[in-house]
Protein backbone atom coordinates (compact mmCIF):
# COMPACT_ATOMS: atom_id res chain seq x y z
CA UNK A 1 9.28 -9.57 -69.40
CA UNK A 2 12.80 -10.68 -68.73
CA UNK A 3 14.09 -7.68 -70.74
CA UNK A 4 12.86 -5.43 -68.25
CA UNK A 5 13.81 -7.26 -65.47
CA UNK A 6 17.83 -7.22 -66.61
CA UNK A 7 16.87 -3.43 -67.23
CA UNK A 8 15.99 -3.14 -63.95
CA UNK A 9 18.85 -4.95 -62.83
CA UNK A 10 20.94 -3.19 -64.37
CA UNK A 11 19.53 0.37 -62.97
CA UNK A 12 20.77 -1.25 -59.45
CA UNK A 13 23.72 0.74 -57.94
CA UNK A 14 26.65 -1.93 -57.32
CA UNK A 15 28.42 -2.53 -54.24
CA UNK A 16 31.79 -1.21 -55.14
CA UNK A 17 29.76 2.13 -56.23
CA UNK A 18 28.41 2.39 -52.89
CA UNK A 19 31.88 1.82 -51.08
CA UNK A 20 33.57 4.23 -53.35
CA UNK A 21 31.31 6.61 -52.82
CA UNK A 22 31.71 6.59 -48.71
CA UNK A 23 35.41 6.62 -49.69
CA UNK A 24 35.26 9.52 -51.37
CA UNK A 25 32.78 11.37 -48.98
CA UNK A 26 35.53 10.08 -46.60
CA UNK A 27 37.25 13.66 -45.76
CA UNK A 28 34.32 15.53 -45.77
CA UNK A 29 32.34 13.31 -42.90
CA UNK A 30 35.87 13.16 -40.81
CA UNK A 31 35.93 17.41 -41.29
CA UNK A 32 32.46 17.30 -39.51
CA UNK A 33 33.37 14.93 -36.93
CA UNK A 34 36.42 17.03 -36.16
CA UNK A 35 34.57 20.39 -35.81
CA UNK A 36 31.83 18.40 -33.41
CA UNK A 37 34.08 17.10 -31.40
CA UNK A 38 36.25 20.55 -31.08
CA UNK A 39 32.71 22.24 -30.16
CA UNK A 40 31.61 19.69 -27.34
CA UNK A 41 35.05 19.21 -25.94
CA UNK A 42 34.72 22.20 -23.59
CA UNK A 43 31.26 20.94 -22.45
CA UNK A 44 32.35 17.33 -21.93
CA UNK A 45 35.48 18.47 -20.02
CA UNK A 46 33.35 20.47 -18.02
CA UNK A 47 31.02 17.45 -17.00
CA UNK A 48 34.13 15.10 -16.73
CA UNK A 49 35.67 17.52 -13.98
CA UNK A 50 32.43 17.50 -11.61
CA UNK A 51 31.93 13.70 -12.63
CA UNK A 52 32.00 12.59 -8.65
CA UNK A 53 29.78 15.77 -7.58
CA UNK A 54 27.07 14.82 -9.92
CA UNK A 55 27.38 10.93 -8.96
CA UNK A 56 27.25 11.86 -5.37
CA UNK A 57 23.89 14.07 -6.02
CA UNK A 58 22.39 11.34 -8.46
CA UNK A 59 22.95 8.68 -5.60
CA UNK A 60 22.21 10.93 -2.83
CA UNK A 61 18.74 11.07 -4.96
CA UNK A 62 17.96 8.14 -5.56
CA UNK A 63 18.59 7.11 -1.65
CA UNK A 64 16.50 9.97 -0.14
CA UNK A 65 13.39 8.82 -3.25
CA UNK A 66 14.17 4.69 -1.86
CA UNK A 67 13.72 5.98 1.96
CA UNK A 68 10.55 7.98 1.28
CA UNK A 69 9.38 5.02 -0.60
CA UNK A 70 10.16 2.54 2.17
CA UNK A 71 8.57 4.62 4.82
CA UNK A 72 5.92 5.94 3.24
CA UNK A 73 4.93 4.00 -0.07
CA UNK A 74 2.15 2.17 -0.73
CA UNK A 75 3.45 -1.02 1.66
CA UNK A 76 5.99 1.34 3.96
CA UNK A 77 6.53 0.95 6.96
CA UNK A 78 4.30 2.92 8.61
CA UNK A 79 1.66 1.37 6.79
CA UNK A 80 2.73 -1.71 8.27
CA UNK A 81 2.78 -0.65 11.68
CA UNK A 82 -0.95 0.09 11.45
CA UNK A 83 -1.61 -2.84 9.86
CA UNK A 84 0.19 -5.07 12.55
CA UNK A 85 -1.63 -3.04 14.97
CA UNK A 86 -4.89 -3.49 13.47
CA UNK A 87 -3.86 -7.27 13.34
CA UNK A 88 -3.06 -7.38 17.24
CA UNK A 89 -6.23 -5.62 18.03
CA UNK A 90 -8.41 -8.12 15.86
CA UNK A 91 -6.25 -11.19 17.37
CA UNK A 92 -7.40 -10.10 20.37
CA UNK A 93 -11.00 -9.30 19.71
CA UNK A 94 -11.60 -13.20 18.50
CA UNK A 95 -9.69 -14.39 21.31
CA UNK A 96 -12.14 -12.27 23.55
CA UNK A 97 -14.80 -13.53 21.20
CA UNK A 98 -13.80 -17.08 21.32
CA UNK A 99 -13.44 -17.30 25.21
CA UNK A 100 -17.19 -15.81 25.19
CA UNK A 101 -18.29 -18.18 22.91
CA UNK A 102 -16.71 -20.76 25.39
CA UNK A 103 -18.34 -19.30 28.39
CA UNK A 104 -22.32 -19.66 26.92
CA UNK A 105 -21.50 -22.94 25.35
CA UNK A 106 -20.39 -23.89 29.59
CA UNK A 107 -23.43 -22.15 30.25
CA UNK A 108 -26.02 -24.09 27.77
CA UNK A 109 -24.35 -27.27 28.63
CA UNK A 110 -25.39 -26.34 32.50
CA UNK A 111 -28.87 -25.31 31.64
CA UNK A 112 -28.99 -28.94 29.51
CA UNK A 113 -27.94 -30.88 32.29
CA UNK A 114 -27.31 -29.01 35.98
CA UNK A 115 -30.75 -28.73 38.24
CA UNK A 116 -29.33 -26.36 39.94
CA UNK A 117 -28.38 -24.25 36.99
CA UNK A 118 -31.74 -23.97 35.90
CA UNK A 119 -33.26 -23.11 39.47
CA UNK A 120 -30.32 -19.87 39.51
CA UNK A 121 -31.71 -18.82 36.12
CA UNK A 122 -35.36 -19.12 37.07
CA UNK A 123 -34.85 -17.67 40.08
CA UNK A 124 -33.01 -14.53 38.51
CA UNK A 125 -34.82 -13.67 35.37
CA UNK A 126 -38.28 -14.61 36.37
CA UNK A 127 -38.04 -13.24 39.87
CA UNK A 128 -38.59 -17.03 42.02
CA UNK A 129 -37.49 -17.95 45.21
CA UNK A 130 -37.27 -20.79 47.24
CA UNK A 131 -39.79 -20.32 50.78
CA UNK A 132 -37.50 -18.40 52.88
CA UNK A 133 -35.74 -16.62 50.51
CA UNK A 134 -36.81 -12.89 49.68
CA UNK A 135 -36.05 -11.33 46.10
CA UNK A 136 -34.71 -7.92 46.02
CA UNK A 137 -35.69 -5.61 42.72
CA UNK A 138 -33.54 -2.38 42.13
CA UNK A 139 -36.09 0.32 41.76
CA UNK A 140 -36.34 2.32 38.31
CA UNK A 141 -34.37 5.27 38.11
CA UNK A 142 -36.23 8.54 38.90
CA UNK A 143 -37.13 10.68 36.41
CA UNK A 144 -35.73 13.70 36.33
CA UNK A 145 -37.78 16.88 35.98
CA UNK A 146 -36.95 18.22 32.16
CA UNK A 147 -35.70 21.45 31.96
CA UNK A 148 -37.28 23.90 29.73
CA UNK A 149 -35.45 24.12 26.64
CA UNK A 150 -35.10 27.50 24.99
CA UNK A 151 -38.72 27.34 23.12
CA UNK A 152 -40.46 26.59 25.86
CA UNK A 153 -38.90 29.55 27.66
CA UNK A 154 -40.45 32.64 25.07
């Protein structure tokens, strides 16, 4: 077993075979390099000389695609100003709620405790009054004669 393991070994490529095989393969890879570089030379000159024009477009880009995003992106701005708009209205809804609230808890608080509170309310949703005093009713609204709709009319 340790016969084939030196045998083994041995099949191993060394490290100065690998180095002197890059050193030989030296000219050949710098020939290639030399040719690539001769090829894309025209191209990268071309791209050096409009170097500013393309950074000027590639930021003008990218500031026009941050703007739309800030105005109109998921939380933009004019999201937000129908959100703080919707926020003012419902502010103002629970303070109009609130003071309500405030009002019938005045109210109940009278009817607990005012004599005079409950004689108003007695007097104006079951129709009493004092001797003297006269109650006034609104009269329904009339009824209006229908007009014949376009069935009734054949």
């Amino acid at each position: 077993m340790l016969s084939k393991f030196k045998k083994r070994l041995a099949e191993l490529p060394r490290p100065e075979d690998g180095l002197r095989v890059m050193a030989q393969h030296a000219p050949q890879a710098e020939a290639i390099a030399v040719s690539w570089v001769e090829k894309l030379r025209p191209a990268g000159l071309a791209v050096y000389g409009v170097r500013r024009r393309i950074a000027t477009a590639a930021v003008t880009l990218l500031t026009a695609m941050l703007f739309i995003h800030v105005v109109f992106g998921a939380n933009g701005m004019v999201v937000y100003r129908r959100k703080k708009a919707e926020y003012e209205m419902l502010q103002k809804r629970v303070a109009d709620v609130k003071h309500e609230n405030q009002q019938y808890t005045q109210r109940i608080q009278a009817l607990k405790t005012d004599q005079s509170a409950i004689e108003k309310e007695a007097r104006e949703q079951l129709g009493y009054a004092k001797p003297g005093e006269y109650v006034y009713v609104e009269p329904a609204p009339a009824k209006r004669a229908s007009t014949p709709n376009a069935t009734a009319r054949r």
